[in-house]
Protein backbone atom coordinates (compact mmCIF):
# COMPACT_ATOMS: atom_id res chain seq x y z
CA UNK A 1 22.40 6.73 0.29
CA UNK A 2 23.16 6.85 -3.56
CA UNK A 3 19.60 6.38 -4.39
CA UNK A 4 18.03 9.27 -1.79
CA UNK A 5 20.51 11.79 -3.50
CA UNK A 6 19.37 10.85 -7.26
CA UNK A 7 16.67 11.54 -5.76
CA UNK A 8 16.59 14.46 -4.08
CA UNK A 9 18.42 15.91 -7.61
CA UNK A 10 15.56 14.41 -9.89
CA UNK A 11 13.20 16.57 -7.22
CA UNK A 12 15.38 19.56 -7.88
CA UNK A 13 15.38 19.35 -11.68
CA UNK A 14 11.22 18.89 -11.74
CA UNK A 15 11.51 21.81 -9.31
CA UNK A 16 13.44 23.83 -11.39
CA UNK A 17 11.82 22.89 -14.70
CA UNK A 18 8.31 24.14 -12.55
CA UNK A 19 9.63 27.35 -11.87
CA UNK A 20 11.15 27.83 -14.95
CA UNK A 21 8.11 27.29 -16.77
CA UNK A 22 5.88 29.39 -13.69
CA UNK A 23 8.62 32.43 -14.32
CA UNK A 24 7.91 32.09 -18.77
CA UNK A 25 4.08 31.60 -18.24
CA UNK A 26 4.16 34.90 -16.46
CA UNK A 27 6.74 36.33 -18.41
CA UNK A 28 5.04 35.92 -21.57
CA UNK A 29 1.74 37.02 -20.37
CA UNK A 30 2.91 40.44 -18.98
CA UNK A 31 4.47 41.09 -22.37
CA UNK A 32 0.85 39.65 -24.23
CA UNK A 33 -0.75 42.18 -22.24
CA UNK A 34 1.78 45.44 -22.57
CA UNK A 35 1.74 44.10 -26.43
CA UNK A 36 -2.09 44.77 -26.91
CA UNK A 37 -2.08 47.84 -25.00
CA UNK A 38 0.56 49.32 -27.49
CA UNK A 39 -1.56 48.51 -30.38
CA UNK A 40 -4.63 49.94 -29.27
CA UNK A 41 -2.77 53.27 -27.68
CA UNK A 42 -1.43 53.45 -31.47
CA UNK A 43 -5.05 52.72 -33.35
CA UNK A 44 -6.05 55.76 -30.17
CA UNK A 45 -3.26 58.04 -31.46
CA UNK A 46 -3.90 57.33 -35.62
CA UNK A 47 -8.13 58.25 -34.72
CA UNK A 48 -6.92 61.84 -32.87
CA UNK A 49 -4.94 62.10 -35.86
CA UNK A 50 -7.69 61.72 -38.47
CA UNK A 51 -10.85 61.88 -36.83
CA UNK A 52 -11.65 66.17 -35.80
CA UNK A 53 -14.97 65.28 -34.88
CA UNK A 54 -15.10 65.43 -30.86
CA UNK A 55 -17.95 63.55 -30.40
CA UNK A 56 -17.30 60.72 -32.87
CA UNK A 57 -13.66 60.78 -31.80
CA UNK A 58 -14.58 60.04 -28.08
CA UNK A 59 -16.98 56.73 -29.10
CA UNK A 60 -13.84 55.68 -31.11
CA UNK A 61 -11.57 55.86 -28.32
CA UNK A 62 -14.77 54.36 -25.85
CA UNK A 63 -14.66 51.46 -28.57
CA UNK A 64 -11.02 51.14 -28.59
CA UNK A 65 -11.55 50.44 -24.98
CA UNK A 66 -14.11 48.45 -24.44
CA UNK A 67 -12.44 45.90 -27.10
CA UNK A 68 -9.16 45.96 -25.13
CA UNK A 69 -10.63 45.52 -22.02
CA UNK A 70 -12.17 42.13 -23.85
CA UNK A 71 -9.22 41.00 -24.96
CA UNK A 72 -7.51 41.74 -21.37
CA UNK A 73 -10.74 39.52 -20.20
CA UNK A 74 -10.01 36.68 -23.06
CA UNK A 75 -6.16 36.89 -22.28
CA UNK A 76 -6.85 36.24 -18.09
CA UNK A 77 -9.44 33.56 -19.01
CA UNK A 78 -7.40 31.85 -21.27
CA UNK A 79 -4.42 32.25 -18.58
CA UNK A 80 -6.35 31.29 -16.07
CA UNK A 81 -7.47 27.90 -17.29
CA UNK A 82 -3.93 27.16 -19.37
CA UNK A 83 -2.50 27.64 -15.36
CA UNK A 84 -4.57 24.87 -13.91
CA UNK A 85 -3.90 22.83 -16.06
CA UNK A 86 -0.60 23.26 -15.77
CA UNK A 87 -0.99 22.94 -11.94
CA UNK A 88 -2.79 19.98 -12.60
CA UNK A 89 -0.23 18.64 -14.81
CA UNK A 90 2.73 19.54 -11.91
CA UNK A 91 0.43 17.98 -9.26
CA UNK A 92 -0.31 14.46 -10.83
CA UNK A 93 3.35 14.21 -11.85
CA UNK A 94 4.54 14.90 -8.51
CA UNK A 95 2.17 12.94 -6.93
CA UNK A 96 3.12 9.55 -9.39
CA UNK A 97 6.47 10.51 -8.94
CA UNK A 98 6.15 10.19 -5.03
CA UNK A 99 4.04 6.76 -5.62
CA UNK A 100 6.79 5.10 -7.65
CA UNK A 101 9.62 5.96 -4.88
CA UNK A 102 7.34 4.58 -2.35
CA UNK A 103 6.77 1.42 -4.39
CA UNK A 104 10.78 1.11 -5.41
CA UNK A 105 11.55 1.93 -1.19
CA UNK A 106 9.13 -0.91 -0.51
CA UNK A 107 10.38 -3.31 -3.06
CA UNK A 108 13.66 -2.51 -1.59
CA UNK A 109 12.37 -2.93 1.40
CA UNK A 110 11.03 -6.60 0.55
CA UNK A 111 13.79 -7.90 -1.22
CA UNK A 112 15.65 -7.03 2.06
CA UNK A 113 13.13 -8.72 4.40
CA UNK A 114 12.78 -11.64 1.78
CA UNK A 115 16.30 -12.41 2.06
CA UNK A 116 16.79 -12.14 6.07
CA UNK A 117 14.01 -14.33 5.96
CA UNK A 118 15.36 -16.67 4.31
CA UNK A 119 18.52 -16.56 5.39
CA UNK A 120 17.81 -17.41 9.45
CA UNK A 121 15.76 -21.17 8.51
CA UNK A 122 18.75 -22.21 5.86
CA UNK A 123 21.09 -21.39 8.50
CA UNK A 124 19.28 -23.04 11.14
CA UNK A 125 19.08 -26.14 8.73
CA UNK A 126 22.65 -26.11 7.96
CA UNK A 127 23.69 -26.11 11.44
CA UNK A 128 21.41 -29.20 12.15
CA UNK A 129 22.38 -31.04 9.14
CA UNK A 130 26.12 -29.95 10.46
CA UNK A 131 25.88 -31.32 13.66
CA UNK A 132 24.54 -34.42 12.80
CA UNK A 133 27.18 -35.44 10.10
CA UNK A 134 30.07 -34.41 12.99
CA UNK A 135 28.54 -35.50 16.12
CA UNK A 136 27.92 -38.99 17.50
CA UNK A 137 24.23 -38.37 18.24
CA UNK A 138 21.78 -40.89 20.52
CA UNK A 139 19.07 -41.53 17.95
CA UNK A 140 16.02 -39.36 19.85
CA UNK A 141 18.36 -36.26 19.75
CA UNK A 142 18.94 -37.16 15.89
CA UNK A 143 14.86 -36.87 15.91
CA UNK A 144 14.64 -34.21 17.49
CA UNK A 145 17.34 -32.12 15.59
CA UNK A 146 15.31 -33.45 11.78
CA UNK A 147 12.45 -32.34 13.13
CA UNK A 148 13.38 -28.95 13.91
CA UNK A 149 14.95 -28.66 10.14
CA UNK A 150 12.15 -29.71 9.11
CA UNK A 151 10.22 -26.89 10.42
CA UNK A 152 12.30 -24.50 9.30
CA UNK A 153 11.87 -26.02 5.56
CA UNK A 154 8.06 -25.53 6.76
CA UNK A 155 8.73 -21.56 7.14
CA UNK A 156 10.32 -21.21 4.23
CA UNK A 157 7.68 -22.78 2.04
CA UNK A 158 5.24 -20.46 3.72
CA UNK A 159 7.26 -17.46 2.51
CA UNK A 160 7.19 -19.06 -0.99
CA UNK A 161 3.85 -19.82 -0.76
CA UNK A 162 3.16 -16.41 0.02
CA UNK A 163 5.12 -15.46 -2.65
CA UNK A 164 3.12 -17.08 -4.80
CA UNK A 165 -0.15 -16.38 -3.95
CA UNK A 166 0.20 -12.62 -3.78
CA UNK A 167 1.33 -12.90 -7.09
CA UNK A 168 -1.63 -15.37 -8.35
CA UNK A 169 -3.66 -12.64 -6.51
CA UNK A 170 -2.66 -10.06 -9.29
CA UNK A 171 -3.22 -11.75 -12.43
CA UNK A 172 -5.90 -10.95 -14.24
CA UNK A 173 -5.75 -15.21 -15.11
CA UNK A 174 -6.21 -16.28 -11.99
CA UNK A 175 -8.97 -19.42 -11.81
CA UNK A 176 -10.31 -19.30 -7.74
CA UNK A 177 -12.05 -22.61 -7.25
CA UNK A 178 -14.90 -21.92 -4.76
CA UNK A 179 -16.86 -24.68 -2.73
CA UNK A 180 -18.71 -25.51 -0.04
CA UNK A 181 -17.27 -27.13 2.79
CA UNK A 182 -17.60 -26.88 6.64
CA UNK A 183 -15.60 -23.47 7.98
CA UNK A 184 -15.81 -24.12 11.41
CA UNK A 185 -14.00 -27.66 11.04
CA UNK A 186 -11.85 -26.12 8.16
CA UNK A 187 -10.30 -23.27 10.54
CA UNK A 188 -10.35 -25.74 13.74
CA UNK A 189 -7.85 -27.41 11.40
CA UNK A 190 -5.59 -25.13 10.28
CA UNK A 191 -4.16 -23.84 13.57
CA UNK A 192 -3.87 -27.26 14.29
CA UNK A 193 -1.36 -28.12 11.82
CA UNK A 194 -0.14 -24.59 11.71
CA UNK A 195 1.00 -24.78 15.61
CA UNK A 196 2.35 -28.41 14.56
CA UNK A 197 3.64 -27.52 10.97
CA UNK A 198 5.81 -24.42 12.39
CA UNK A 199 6.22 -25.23 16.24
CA UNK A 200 4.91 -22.40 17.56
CA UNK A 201 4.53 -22.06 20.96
CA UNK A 202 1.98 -19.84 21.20
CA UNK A 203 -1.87 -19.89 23.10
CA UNK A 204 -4.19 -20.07 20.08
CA UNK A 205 -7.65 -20.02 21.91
CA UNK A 206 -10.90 -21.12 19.94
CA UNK A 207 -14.11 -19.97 20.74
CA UNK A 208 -15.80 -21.19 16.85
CA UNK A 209 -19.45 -21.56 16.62
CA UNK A 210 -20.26 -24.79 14.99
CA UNK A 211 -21.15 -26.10 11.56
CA UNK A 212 -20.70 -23.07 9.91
CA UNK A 213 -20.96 -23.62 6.25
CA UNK A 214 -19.48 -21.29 3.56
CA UNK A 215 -18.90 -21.06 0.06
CA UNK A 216 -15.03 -20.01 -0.96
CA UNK A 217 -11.89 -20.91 -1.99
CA UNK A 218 -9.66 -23.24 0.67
CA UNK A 219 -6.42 -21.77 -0.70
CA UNK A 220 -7.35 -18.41 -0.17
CA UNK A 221 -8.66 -18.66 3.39
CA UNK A 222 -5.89 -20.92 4.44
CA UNK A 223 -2.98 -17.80 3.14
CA UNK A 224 -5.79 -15.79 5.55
CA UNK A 225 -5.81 -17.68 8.43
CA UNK A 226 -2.19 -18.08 8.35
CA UNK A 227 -1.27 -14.73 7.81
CA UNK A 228 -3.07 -13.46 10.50
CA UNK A 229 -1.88 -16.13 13.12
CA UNK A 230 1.62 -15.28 11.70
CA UNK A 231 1.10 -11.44 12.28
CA UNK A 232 0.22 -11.74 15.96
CA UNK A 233 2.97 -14.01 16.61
CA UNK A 234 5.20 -11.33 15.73
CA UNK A 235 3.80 -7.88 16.92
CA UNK A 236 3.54 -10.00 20.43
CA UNK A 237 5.75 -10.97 23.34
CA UNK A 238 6.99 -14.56 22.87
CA UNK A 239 4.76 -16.53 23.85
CA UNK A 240 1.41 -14.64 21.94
CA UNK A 241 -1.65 -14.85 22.95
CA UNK A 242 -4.26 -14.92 20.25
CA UNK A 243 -8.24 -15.90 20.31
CA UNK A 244 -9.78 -16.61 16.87
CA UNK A 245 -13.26 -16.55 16.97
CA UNK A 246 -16.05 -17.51 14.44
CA UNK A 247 -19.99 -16.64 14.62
CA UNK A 248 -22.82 -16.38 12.48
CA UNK A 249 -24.65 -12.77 12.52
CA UNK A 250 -27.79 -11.91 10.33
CA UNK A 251 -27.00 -12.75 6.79
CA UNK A 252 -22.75 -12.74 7.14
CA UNK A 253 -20.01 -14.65 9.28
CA UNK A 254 -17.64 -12.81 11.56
CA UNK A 255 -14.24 -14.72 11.58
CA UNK A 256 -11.95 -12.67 14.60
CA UNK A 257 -8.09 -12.61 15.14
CA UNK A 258 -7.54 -10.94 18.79
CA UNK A 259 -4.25 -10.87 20.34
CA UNK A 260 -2.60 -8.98 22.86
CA UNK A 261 0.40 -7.22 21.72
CA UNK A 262 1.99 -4.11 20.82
CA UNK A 263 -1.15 -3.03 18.82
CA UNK A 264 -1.36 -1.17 15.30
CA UNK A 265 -1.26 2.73 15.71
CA UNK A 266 -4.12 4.88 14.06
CA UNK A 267 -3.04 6.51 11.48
CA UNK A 268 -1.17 3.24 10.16
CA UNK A 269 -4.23 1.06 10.25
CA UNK A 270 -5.02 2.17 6.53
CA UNK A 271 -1.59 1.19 5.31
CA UNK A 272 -0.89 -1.61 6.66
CA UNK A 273 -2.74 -3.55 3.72
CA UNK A 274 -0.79 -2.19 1.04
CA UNK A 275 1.46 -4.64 -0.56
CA UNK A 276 5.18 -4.55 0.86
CA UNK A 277 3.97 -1.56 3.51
CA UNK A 278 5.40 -2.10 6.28
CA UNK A 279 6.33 0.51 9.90
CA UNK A 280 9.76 1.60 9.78
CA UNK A 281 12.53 0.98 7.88
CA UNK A 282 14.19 -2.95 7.08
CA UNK A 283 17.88 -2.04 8.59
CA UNK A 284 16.47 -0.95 12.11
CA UNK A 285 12.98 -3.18 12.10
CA UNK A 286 13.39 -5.92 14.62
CA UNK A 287 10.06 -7.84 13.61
CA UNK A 288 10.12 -10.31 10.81
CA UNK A 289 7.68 -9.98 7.66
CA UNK A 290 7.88 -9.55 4.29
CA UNK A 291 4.96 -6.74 3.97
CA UNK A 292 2.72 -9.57 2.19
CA UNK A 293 0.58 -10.68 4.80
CA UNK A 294 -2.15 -8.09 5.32
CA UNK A 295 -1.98 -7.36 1.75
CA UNK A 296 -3.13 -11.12 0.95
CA UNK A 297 -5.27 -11.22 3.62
CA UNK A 298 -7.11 -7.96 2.36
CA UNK A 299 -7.41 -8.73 -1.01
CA UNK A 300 -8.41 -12.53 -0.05
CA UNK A 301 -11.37 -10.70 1.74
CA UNK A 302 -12.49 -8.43 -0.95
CA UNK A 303 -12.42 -11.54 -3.30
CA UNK A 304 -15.26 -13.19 -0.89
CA UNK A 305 -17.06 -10.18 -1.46
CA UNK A 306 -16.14 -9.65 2.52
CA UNK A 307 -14.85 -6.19 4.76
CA UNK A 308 -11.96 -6.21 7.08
CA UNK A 309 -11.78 -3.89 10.01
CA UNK A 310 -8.85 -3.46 12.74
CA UNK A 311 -9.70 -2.30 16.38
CA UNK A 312 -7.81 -1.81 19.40
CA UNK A 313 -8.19 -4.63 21.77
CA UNK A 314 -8.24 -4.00 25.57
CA UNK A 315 -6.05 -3.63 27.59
CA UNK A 316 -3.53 -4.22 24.40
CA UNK A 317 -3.26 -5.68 21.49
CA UNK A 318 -5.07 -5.52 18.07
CA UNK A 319 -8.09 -7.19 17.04
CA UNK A 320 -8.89 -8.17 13.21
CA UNK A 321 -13.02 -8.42 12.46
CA UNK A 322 -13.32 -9.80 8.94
CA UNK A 323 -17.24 -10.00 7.73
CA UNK A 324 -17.80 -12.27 4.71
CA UNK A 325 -21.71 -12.97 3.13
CA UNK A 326 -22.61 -16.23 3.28
């Protein structure tokens, strides 16, 4: 609340400052103008006073015009372009202005998300380490109580990893190691351990062509692949339902995330890869996230020289169609 009304009285001050300097602009010019007119009505009055010829007094006063009239001209160009610029000026500061709240809101927004997120697994850990140092357990419920810690330690080193990658993504150091390696087998894999890693419960159908080969970095497409999987599971009822699919077509690979949830509306499907966008606001949001995901998986694309797209599936749901050369 403290932080909307600096702001809104930062916006009123540039506001202010704008019209302040819209009201002198104008000011200034009206007396430039009236200022040049004076002089020349005075040169005007000082030839009627010393010229008597009619004739050569008239072609003084046509000259007299003719150069005000310029210097009206030079005065309204000179205005004119010293205005947009200033518009300009007003324009781009506004508009970085607006970018850096959105960035600080979203920041806010992830350190928010960052900390519920971490906050549910350590608490579900606790408990479990809790309960077995008070309770008299039979060894397979022991087993069964590590083993659901243990997935929660799983979580949170995804949100680390994530962490970490989207920040390896950024710098301008980063060393990708690309190879070639079997894609088909590679993704088969990862959901694998994925549904086993984080004990998900959802229907993770594959329809993968096979022996595709492709050149990239495993890293990378793992953060992808997980991402996306992770994304479903949370715009979806519990259980989701999501079909990844993998083809060959012409001279690229189409690698497809479908599920059948609440879907991704228009006019936010060109948002939703910015880093820490995410729909709504972190106090009333029910999903999970950190607003890192898409933004990995996006720029994990573009680094594979690939194209992401996002379609509606039917009846519901959202389907991801990621193109990459090969």
């Amino acid at each position: 609340m403290a932080g909307q009304i600096k702001t809104s009285r930062t916006l009123l001050l540039f506001y202010s400052l704008v019209f302040y300097v819209l009201l002198q602009f104008s000011w200034w010019s009206y007396l430039l103008i009236n200022l040049n007119k004076e002089i020349y009505q005075q040169k005007i009055e000082f030839a009627k006073s010393t010229i008597h010829d009619t004739s050569t007094l008239e072609q003084q006063q046509q000259q007299y015009n003719d150069l005000l009239k310029k210097r009206w001209s030079m005065v309204a160009g000179e205005g004119a372009v010293f205005l947009s610029l200033l518009i300009f000026g007003i324009y781009r500061t506004k508009r970085a202005f607006n970018q850096e709240f959105e960035l600080a809101q979203q920041q806010k927004n992830f350190l928010l998300s960052i900390t519920h997120e971490f906050k549910s697994p350590l608490a579900a850990i606790k408990l479990s380490l809790q309960t077995i140092e008070k309770r008299n357990l039979e060894e397979n419920q022991k087993k069964e109580i590590i083993t659901r810690a243990l997935h929660e330690t799983d979580r949170i080193n995804l949100l680390i990893e994530n962490a970490l990658f989207a920040s390896r993504l950024e710098s301008q150091n980063s060393d990708y190691h690309f190879e070639d390696f079997n894609l088909s087998l590679f993704i088969a894999e990862l959901i694998e351990n994925y549904q086993t890693r984080i004990f998900s419960e959802s229907s993770i159908d594959l329809a993968i062509d096979n022996n595709i080969k492709f050149k990239g970095d495993k890293l990378a497409i793992t953060s992808l692949v997980y991402n996306l999987i992770e994304n479903a599971e949370k715009y979806s009822p519990n259980p989701a339902s999501i079909i990844v699919s993998l083809k060959k077509s012409n001279n690229h690979l189409e690698l497809t995330f479908s599920d059948s949830g609440y879907g991704i509306e228009l006019s936010e499907r060109s948002k939703v890869f910015e880093k820490f966008y995410r729909v709504g606001n972190e106090e009333t949001r029910k999903s999970k996230g950190t607003g890192l995901g898409l933004y990995i998986v996006k720029r994990v694309v573009l680094m594979h020289k690939g194209s992401i797209e996002i379609k509606s599936n039917n009846p519901a749901g959202t389907v991801f169609i990621i193109r990459l050369p090969i």
